[in-house]
PDB file of N, CA and C in Angstrom:
ATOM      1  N   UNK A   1     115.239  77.207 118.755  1.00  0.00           N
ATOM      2  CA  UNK A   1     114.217  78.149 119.168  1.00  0.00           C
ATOM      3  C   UNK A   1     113.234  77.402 120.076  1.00  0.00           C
ATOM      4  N   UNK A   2     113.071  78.379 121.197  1.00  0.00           N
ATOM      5  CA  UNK A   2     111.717  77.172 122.366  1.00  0.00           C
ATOM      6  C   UNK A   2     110.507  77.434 121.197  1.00  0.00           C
ATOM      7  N   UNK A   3     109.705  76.731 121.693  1.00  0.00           N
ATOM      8  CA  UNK A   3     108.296  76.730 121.857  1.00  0.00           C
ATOM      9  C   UNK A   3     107.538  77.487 122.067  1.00  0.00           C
ATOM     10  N   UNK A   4     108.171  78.526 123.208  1.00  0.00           N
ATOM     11  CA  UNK A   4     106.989  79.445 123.587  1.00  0.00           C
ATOM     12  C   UNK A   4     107.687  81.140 122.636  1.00  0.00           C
ATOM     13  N   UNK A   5     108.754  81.058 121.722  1.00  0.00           N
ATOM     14  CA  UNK A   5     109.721  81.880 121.313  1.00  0.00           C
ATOM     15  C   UNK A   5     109.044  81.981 119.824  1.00  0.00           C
ATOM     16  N   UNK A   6     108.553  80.519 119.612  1.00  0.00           N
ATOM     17  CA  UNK A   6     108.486  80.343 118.200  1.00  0.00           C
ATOM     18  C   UNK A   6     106.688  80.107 117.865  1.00  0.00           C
ATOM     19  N   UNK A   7     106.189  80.059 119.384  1.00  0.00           N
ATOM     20  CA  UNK A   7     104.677  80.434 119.264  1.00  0.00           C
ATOM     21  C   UNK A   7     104.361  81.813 119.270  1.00  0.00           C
ATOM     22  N   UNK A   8     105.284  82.795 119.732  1.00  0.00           N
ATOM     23  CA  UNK A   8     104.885  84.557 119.473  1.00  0.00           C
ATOM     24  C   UNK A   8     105.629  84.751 117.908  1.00  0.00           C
ATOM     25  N   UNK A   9     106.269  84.231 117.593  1.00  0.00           N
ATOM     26  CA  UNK A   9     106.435  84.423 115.986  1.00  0.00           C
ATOM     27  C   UNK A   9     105.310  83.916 115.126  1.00  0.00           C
ATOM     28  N   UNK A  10     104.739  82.926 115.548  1.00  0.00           N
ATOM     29  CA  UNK A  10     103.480  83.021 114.529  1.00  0.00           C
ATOM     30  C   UNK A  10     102.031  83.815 114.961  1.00  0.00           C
ATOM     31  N   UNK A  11     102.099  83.865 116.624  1.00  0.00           N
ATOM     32  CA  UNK A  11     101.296  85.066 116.635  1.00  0.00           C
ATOM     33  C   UNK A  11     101.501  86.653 116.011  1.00  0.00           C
ATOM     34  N   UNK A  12     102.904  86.913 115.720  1.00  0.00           N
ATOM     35  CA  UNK A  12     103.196  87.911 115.054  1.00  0.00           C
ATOM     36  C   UNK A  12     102.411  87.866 113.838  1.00  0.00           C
ATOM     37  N   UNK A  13     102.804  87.034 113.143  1.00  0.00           N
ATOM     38  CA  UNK A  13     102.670  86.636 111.554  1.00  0.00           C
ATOM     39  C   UNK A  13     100.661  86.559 111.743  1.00  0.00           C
ATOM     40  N   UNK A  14     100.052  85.878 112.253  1.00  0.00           N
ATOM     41  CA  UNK A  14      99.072  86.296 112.530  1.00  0.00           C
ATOM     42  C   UNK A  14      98.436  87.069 112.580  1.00  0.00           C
ATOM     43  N   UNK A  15      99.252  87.913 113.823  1.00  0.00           N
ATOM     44  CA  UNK A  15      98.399  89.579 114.142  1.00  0.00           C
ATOM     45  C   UNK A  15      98.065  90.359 112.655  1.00  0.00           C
ATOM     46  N   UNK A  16      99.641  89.975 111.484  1.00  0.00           N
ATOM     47  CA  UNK A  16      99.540  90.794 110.220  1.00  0.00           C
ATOM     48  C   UNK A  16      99.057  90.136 109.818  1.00  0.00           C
ATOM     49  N   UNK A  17      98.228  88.498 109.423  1.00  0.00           N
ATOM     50  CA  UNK A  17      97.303  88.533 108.420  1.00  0.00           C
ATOM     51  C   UNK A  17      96.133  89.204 108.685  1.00  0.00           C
ATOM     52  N   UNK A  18      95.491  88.714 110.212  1.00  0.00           N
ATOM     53  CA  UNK A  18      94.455  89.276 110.403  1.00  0.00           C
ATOM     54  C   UNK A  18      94.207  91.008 110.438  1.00  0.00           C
ATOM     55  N   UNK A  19      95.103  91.672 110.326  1.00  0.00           N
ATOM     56  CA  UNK A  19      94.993  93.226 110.463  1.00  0.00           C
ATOM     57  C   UNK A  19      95.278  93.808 108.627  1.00  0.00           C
ATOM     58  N   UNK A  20      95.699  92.003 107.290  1.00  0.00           N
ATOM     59  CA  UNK A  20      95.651  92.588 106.003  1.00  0.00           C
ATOM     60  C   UNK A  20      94.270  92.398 105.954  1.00  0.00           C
ATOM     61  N   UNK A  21      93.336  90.862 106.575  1.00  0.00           N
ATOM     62  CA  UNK A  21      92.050  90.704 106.165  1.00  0.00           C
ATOM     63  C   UNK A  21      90.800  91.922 106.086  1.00  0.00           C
ATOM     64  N   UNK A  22      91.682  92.456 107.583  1.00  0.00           N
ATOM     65  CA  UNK A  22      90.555  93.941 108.168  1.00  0.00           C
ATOM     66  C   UNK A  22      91.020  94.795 107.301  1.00  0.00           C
ATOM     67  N   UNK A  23      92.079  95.556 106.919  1.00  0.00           N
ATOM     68  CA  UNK A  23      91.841  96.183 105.756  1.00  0.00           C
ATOM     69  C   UNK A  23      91.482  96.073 103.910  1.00  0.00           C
ATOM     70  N   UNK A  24      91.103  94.645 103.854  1.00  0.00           N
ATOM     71  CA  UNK A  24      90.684  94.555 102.529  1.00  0.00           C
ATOM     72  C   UNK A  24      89.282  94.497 102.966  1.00  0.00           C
ATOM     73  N   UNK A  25      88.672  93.999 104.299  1.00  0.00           N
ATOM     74  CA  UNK A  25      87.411  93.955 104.226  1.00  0.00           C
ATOM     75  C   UNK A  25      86.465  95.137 104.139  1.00  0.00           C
ATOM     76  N   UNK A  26      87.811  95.865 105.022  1.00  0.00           N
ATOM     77  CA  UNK A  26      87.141  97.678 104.778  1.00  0.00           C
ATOM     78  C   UNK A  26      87.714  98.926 103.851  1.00  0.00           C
ATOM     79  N   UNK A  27      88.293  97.935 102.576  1.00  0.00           N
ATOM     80  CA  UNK A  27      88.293  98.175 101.135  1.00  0.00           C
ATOM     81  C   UNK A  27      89.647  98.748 100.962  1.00  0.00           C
ATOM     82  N   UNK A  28      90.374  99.161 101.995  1.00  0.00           N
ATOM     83  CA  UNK A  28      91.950  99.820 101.649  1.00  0.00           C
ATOM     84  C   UNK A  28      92.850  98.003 101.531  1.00  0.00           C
ATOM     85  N   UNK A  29      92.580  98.342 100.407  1.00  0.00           N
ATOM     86  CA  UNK A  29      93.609  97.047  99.384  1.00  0.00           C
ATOM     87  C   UNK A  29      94.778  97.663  99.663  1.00  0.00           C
ATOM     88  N   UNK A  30      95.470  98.619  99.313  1.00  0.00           N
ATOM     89  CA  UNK A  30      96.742  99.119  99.645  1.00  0.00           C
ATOM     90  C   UNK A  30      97.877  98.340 100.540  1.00  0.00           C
ATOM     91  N   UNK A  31      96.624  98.999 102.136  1.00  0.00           N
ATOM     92  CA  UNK A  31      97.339  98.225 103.352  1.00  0.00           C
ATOM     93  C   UNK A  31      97.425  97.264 103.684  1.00  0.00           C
ATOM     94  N   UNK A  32      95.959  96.526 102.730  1.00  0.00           N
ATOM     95  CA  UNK A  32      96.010  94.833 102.772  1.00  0.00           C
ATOM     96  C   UNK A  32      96.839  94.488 102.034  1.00  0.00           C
ATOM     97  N   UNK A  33      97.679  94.742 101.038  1.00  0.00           N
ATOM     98  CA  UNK A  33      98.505  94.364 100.286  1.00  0.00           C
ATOM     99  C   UNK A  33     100.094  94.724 100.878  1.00  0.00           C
ATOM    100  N   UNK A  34     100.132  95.533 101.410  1.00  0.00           N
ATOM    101  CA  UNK A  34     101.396  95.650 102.433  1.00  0.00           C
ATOM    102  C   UNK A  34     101.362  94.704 103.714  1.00  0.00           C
ATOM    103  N   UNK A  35     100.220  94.679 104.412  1.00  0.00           N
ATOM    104  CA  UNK A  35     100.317  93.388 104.885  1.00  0.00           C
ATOM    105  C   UNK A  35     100.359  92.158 104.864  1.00  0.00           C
ATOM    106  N   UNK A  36      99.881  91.888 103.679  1.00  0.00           N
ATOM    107  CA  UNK A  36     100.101  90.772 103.128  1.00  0.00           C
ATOM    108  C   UNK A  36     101.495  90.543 102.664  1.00  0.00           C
ATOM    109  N   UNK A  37     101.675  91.140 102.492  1.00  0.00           N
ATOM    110  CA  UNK A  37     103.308  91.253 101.999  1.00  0.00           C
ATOM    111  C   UNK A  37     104.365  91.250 103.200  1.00  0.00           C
ATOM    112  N   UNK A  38     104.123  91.787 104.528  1.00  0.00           N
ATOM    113  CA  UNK A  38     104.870  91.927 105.479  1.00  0.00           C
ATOM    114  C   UNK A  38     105.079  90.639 105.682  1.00  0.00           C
ATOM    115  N   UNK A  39     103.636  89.682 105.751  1.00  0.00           N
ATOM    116  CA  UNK A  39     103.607  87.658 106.403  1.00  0.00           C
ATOM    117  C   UNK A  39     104.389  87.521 105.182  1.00  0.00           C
ATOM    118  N   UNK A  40     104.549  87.516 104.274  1.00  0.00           N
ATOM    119  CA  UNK A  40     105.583  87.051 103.244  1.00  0.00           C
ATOM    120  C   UNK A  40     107.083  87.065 103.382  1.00  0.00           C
ATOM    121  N   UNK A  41     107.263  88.391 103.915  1.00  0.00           N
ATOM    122  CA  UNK A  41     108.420  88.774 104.643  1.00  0.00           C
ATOM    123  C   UNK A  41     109.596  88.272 105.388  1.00  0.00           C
ATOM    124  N   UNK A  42     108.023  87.942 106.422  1.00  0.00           N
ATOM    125  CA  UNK A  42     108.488  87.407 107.614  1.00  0.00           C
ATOM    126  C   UNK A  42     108.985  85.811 107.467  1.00  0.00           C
ATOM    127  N   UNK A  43     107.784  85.359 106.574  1.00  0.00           N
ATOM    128  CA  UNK A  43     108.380  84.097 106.139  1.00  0.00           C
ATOM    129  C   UNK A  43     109.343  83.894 105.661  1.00  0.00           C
ATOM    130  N   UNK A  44     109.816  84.224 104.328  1.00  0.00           N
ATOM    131  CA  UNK A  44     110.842  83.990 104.186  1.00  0.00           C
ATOM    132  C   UNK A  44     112.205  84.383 104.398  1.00  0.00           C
ATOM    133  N   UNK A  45     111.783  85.520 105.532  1.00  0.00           N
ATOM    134  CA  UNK A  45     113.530  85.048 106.699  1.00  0.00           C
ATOM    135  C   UNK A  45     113.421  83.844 107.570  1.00  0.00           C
ATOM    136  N   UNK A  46     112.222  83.387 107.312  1.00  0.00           N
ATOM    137  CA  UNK A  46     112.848  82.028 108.620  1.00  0.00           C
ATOM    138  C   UNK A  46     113.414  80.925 107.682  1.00  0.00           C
ATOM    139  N   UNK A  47     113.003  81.238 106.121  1.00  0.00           N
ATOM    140  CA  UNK A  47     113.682  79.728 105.444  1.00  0.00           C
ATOM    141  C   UNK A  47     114.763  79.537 105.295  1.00  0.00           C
ATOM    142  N   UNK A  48     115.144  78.497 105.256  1.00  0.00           N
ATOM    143  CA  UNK A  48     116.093  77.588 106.030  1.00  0.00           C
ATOM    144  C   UNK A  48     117.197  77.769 107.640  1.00  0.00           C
ATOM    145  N   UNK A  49     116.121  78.602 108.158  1.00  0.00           N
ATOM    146  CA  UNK A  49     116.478  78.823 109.384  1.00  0.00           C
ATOM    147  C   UNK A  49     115.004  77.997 110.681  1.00  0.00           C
ATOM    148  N   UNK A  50     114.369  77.995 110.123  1.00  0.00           N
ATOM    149  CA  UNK A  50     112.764  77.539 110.940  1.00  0.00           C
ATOM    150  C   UNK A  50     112.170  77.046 109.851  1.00  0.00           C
ATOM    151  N   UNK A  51     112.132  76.004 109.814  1.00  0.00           N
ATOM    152  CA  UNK A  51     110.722  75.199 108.234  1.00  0.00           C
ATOM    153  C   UNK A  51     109.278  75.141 109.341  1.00  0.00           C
ATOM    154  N   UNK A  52     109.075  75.221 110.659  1.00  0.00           N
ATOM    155  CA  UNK A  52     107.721  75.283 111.021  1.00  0.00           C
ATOM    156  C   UNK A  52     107.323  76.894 110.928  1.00  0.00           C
ATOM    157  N   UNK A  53     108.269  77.898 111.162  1.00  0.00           N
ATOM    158  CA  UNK A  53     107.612  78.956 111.092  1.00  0.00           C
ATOM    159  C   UNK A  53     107.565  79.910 109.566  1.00  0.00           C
ATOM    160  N   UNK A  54     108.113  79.135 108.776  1.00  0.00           N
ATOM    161  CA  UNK A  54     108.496  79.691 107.429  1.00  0.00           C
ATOM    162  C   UNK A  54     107.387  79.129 106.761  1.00  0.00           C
ATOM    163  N   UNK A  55     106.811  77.866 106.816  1.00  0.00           N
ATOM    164  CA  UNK A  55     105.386  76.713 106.235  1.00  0.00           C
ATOM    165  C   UNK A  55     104.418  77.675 106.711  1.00  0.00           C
ATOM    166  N   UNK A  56     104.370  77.800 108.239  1.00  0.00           N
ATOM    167  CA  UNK A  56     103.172  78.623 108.537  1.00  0.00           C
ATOM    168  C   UNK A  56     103.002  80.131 107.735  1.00  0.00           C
ATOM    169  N   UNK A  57     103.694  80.627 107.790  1.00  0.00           N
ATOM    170  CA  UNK A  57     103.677  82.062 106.729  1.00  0.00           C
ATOM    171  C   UNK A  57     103.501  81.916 105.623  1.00  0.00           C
ATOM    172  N   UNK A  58     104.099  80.720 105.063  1.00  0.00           N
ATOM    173  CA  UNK A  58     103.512  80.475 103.309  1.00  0.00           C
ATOM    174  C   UNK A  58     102.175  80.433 103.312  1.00  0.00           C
ATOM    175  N   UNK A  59     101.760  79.490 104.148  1.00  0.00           N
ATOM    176  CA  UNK A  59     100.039  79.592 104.655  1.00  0.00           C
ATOM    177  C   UNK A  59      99.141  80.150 104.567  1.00  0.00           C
ATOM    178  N   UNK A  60      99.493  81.276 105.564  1.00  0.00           N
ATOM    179  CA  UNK A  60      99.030  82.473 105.892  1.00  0.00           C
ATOM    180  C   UNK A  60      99.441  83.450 104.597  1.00  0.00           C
ATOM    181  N   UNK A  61     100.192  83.381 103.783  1.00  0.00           N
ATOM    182  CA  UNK A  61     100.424  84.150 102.816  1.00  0.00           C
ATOM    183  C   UNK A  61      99.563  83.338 101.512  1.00  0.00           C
ATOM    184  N   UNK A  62      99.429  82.611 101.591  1.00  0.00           N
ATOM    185  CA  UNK A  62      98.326  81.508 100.596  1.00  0.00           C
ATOM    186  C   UNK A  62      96.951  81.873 100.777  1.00  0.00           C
ATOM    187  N   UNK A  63      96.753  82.206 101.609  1.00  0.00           N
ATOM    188  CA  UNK A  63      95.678  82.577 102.011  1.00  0.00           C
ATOM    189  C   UNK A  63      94.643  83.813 101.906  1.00  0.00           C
TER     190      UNK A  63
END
């Protein structure tokens, strides 16, 4: 995977933490919890296919 292939996969994974943070901050837990769950997702289809983009989603799902 390039570099610039595997830098829009963690901007993906990104876009969904930051759009679970905005909905727990504005109290729909629901969707924050589906999003949160989506970066989980996403992570673990990259394991053992990508360990930099699968670490970063644990992360972001740690979080």
């Amino acid at each position: 995977m390039t570099p610039d292939v595997r830098n829009q996969k963690k901007a993906h994974m990104r876009h969904r933490f930051q759009q679970a943070c905005e909905a727990w901050s504005g109290g729909d837990y629901e969707l924050a919890a589906y999003r949160a769950s989506q970066v989980s997702d996403i992570a673990a289809f990259y394991m053992g296919y990508d360990s930099d983009l699968y670490w970063y989603g644990i992360r972001l799902s740690i979080a």
